[in-house]
N, C-alpha and C. Protein backbone atom coordinates (compact mmCIF):
# COMPACT_ATOMS: atom_id res chain seq x y z
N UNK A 1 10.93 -8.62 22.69
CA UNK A 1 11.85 -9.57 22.06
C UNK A 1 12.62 -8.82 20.96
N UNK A 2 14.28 -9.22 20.92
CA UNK A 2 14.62 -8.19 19.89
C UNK A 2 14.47 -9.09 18.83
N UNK A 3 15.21 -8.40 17.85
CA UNK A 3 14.58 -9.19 16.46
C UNK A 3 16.17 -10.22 16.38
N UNK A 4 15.51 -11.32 15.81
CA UNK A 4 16.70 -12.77 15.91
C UNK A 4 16.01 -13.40 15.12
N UNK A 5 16.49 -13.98 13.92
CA UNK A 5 15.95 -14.84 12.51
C UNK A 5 15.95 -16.20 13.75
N UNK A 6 16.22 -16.82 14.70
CA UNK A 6 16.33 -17.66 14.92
C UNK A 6 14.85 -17.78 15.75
N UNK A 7 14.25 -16.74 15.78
CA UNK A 7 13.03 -16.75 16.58
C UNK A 7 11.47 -16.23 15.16
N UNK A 8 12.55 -16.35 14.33
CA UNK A 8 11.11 -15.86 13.19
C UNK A 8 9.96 -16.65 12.61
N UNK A 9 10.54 -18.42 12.73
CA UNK A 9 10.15 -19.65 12.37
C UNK A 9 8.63 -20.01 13.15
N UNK A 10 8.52 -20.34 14.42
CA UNK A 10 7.25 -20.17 14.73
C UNK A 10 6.27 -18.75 14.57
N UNK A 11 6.65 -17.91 13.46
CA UNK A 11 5.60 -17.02 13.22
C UNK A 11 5.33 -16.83 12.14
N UNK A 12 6.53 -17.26 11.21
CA UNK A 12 6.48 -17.19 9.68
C UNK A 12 5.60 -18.66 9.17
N UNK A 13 6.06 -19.40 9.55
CA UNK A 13 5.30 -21.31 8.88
C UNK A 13 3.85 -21.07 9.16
N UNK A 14 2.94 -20.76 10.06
CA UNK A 14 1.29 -20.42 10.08
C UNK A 14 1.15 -19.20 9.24
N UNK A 15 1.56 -18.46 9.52
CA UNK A 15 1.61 -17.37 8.57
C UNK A 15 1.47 -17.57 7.48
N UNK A 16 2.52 -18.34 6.92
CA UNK A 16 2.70 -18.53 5.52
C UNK A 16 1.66 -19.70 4.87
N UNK A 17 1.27 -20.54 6.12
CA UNK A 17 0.10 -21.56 5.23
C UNK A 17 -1.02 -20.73 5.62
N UNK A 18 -1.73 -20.12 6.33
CA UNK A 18 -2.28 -18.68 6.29
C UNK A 18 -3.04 -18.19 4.85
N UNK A 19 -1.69 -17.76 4.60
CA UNK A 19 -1.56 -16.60 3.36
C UNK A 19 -1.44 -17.26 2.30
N UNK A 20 -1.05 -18.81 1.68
CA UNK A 20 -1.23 -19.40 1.10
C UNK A 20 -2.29 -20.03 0.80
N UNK A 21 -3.28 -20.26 2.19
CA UNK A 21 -4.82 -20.45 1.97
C UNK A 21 -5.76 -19.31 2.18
N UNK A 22 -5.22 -18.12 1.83
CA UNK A 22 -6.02 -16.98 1.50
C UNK A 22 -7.07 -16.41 2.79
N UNK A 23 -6.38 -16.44 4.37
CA UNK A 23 -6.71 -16.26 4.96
C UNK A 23 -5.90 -14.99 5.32
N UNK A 24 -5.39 -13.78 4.74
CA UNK A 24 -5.30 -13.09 5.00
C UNK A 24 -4.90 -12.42 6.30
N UNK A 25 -6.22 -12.12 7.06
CA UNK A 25 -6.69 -11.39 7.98
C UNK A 25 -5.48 -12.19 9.12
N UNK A 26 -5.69 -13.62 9.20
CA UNK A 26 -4.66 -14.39 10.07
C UNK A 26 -3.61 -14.44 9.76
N UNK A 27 -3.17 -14.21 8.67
CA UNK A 27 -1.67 -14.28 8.65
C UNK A 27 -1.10 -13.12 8.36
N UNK A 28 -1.44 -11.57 8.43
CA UNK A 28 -0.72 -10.78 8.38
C UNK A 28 0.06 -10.56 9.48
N UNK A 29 -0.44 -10.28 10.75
CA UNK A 29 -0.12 -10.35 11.93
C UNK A 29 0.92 -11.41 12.69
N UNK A 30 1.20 -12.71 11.80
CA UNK A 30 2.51 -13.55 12.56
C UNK A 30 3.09 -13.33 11.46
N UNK A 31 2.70 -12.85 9.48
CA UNK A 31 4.18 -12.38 9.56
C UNK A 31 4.65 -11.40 9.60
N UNK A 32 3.89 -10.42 9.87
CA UNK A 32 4.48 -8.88 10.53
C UNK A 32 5.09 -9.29 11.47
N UNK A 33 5.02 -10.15 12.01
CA UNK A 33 6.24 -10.44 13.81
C UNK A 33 7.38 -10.87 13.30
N UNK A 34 7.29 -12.10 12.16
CA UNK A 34 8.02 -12.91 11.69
C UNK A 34 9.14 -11.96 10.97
N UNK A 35 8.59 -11.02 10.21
CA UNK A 35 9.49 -9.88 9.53
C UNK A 35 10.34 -8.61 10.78
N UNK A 36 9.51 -8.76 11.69
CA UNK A 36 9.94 -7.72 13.21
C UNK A 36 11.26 -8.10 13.37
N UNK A 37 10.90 -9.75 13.60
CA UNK A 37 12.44 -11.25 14.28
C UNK A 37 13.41 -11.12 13.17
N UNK A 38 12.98 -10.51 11.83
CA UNK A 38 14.68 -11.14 10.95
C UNK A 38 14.05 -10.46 9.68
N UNK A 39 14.11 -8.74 9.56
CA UNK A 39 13.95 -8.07 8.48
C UNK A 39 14.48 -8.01 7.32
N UNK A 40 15.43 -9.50 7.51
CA UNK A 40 16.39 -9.60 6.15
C UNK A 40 15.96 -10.80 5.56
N UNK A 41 14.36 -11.40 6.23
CA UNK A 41 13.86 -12.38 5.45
C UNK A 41 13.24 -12.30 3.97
N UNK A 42 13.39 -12.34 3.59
CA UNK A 42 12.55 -11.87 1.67
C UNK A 42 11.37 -12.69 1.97
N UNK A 43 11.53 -13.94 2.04
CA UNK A 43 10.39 -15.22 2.21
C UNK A 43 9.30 -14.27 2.81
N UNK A 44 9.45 -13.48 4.11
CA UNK A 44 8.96 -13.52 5.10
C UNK A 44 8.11 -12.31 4.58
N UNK A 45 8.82 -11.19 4.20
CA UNK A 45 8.14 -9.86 3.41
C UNK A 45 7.77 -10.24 2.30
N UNK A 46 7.95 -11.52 1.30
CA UNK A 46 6.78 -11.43 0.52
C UNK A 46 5.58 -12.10 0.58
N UNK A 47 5.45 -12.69 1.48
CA UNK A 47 4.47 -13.28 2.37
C UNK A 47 3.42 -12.51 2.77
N UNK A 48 4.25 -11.67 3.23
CA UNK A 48 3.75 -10.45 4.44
C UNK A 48 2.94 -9.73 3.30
N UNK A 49 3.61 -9.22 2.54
CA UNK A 49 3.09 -8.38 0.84
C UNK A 49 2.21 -8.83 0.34
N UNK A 50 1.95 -10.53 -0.25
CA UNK A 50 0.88 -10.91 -1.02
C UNK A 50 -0.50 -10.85 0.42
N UNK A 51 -0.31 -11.30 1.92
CA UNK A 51 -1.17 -11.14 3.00
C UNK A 51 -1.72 -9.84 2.47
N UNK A 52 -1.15 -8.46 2.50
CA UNK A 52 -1.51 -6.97 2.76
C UNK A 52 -2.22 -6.51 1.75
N UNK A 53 -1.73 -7.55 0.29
CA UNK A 53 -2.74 -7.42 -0.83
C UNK A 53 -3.81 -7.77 -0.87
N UNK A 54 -3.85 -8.97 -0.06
CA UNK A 54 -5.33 -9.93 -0.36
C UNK A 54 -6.03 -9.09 0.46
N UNK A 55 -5.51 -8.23 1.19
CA UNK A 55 -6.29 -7.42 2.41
C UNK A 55 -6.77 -5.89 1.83
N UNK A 56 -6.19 -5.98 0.23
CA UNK A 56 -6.75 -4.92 -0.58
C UNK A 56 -5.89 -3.91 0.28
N UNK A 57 -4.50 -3.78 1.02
CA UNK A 57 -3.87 -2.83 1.68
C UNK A 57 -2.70 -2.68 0.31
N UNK A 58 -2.87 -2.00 -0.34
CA UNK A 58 -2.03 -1.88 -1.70
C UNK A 58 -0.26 -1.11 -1.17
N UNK A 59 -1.08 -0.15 -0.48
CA UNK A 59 -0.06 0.56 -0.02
C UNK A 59 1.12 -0.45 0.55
N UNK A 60 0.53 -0.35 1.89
CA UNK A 60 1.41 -1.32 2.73
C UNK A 60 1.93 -2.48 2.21
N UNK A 61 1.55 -2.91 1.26
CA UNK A 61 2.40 -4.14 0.76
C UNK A 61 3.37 -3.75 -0.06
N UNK A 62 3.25 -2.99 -0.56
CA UNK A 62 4.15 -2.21 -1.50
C UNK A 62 5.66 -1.78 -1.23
N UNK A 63 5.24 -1.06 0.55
CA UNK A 63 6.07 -0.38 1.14
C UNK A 63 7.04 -1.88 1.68
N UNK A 64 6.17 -2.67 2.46
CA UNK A 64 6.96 -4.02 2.56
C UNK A 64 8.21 -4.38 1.71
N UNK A 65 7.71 -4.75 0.25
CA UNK A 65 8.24 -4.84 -0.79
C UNK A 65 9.81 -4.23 -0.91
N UNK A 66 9.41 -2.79 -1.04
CA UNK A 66 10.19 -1.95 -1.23
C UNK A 66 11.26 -2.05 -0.53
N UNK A 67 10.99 -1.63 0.99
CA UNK A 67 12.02 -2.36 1.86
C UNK A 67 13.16 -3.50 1.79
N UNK A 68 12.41 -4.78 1.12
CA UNK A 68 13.11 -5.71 1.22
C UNK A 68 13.50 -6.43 -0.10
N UNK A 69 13.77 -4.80 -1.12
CA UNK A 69 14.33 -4.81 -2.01
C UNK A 69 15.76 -4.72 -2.05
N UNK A 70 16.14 -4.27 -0.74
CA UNK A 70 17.67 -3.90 -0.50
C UNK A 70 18.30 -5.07 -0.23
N UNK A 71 17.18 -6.11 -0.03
CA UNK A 71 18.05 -7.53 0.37
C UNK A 71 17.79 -8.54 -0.69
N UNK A 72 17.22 -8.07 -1.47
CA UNK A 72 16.86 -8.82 -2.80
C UNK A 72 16.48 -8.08 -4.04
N UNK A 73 17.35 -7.58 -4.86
CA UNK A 73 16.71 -6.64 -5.96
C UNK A 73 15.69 -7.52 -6.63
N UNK A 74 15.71 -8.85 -6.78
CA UNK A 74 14.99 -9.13 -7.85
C UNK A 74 13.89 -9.33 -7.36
N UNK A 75 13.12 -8.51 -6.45
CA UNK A 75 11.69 -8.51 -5.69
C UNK A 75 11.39 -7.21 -7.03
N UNK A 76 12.06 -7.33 -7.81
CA UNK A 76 11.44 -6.06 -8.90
C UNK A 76 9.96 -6.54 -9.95
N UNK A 77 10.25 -8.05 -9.89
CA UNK A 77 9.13 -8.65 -10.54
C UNK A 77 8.27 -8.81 -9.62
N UNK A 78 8.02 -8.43 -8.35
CA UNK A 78 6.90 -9.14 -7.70
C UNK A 78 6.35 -7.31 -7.35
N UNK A 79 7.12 -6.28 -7.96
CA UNK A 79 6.61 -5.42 -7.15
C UNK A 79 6.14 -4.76 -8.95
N UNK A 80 6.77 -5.18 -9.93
CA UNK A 80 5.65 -4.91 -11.14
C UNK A 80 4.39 -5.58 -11.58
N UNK A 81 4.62 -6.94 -10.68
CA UNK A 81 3.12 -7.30 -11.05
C UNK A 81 1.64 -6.78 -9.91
N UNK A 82 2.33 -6.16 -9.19
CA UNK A 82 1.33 -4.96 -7.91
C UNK A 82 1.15 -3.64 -8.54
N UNK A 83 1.76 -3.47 -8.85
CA UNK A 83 1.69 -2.27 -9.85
C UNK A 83 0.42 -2.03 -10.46
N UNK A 84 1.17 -3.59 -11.68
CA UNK A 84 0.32 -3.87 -12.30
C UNK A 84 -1.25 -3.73 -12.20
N UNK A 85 -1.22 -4.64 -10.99
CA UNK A 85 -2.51 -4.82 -10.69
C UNK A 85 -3.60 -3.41 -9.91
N UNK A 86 -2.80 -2.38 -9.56
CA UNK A 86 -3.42 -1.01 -9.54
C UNK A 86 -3.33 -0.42 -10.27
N UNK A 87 -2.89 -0.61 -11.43
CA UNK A 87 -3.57 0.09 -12.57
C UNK A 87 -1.86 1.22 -12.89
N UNK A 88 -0.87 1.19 -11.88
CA UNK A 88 -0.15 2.26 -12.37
C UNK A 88 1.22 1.17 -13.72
N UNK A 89 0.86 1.20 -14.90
CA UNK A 89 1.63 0.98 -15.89
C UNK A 89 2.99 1.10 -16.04
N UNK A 90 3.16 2.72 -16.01
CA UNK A 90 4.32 3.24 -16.28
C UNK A 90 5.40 2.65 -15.33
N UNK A 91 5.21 2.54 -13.63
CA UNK A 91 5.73 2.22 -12.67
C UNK A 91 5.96 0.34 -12.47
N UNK A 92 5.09 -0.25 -13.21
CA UNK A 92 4.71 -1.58 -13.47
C UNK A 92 5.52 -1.65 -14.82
N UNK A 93 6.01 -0.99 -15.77
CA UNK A 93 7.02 -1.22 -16.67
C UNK A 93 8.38 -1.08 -16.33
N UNK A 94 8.19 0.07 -15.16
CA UNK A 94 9.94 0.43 -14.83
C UNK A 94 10.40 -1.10 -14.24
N UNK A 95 9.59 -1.78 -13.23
CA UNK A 95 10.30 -2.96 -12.90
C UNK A 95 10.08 -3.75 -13.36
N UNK A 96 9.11 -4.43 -14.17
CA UNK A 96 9.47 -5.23 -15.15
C UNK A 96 10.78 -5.27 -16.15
N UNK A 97 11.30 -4.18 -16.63
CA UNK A 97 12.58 -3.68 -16.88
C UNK A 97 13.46 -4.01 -16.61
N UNK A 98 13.75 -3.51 -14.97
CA UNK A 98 14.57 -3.68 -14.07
C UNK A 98 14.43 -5.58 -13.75
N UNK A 99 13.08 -5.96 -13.54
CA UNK A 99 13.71 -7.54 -13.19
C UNK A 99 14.24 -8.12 -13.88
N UNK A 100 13.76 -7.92 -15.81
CA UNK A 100 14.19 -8.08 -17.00
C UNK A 100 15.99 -8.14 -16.87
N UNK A 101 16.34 -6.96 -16.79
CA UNK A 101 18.25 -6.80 -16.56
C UNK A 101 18.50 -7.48 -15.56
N UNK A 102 17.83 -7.13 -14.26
CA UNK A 102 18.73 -8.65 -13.48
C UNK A 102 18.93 -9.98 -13.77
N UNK A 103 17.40 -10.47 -14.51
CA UNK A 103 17.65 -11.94 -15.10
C UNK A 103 18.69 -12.11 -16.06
N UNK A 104 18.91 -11.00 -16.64
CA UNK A 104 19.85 -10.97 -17.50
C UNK A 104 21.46 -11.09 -16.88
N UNK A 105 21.73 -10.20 -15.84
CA UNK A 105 22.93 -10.61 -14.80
C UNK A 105 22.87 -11.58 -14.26
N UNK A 106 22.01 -12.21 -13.93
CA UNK A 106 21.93 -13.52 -12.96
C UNK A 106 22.54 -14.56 -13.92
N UNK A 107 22.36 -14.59 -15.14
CA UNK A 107 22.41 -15.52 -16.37
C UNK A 107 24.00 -15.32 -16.64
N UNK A 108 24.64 -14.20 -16.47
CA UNK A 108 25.95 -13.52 -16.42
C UNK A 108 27.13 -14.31 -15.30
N UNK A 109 26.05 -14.34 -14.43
CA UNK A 109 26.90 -14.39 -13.06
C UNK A 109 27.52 -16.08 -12.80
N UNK A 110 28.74 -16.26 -12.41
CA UNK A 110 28.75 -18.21 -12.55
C UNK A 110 27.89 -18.57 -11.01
N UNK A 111 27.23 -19.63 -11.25
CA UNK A 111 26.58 -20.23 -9.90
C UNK A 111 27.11 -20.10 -8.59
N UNK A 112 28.66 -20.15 -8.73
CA UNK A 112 29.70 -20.34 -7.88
C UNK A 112 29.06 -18.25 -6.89
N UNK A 113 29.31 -17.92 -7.78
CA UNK A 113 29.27 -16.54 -6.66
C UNK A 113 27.92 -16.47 -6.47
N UNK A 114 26.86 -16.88 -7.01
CA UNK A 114 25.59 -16.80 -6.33
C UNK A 114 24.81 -17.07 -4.90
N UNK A 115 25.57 -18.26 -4.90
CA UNK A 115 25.40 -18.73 -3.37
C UNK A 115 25.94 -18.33 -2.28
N UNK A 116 26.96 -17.16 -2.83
CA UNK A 116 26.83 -16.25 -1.78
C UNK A 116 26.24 -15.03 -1.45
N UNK A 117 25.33 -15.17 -2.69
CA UNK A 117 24.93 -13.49 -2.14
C UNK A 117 23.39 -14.10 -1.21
């Protein structure tokens, strides 16, 4: 199946109540598909990210993250509080920083052009 956001929905919604009830193990796997169908989901990779954490996969959630920073910078706060939580500081300050200045542009920006990005 190629990847089509229009096919990501039956893999992301279990997934995501899944990973919201801390079942991990079951929901990494529909939303790794769910992210396969429409890699420009954020919802879907940070889903996928907090799953890979609870799975103590630090790495891989990270890398998730990272990825689907290009479609959302302000995944900068969700990727300093992982940081955080392994212990690397310095790297857990740079984006705290960084989400810091975007909130600060976002606050800049009129509503009107937001809804399109």
């Amino acid at each position: 199946m190629r990847a089509d956001p229009k096919f990501a929905a039956p893999y992301f919604l279990p997934g995501d109540v899944f990973a919201r009830e801390g079942q991990h193990r079951q929901a990494a796997p529909l939303l790794r598909k769910a992210l396969e169908l429409s890699p420009s989901d954020v919802d879907a990779a940070v889903a996928l990210s907090r799953a890979l954490a609870g799975l103590e996969d630090r790495t891989a959630s990270l890398t998730i993250l990272e990825a689907a920073r290009q479609h959302n910078p302000r995944l900068a706060l969700e990727l300093s509080r992982i940081y955080q939580k392994q212990g690397e500081t310095d790297r857990a300050r740079q984006y705290a920083v960084l989400a810091a200045s975007l909130k600060q542009e976002h606050r800049k920006t009129p509503a009107s052009l937001l809804d399109r990005q």
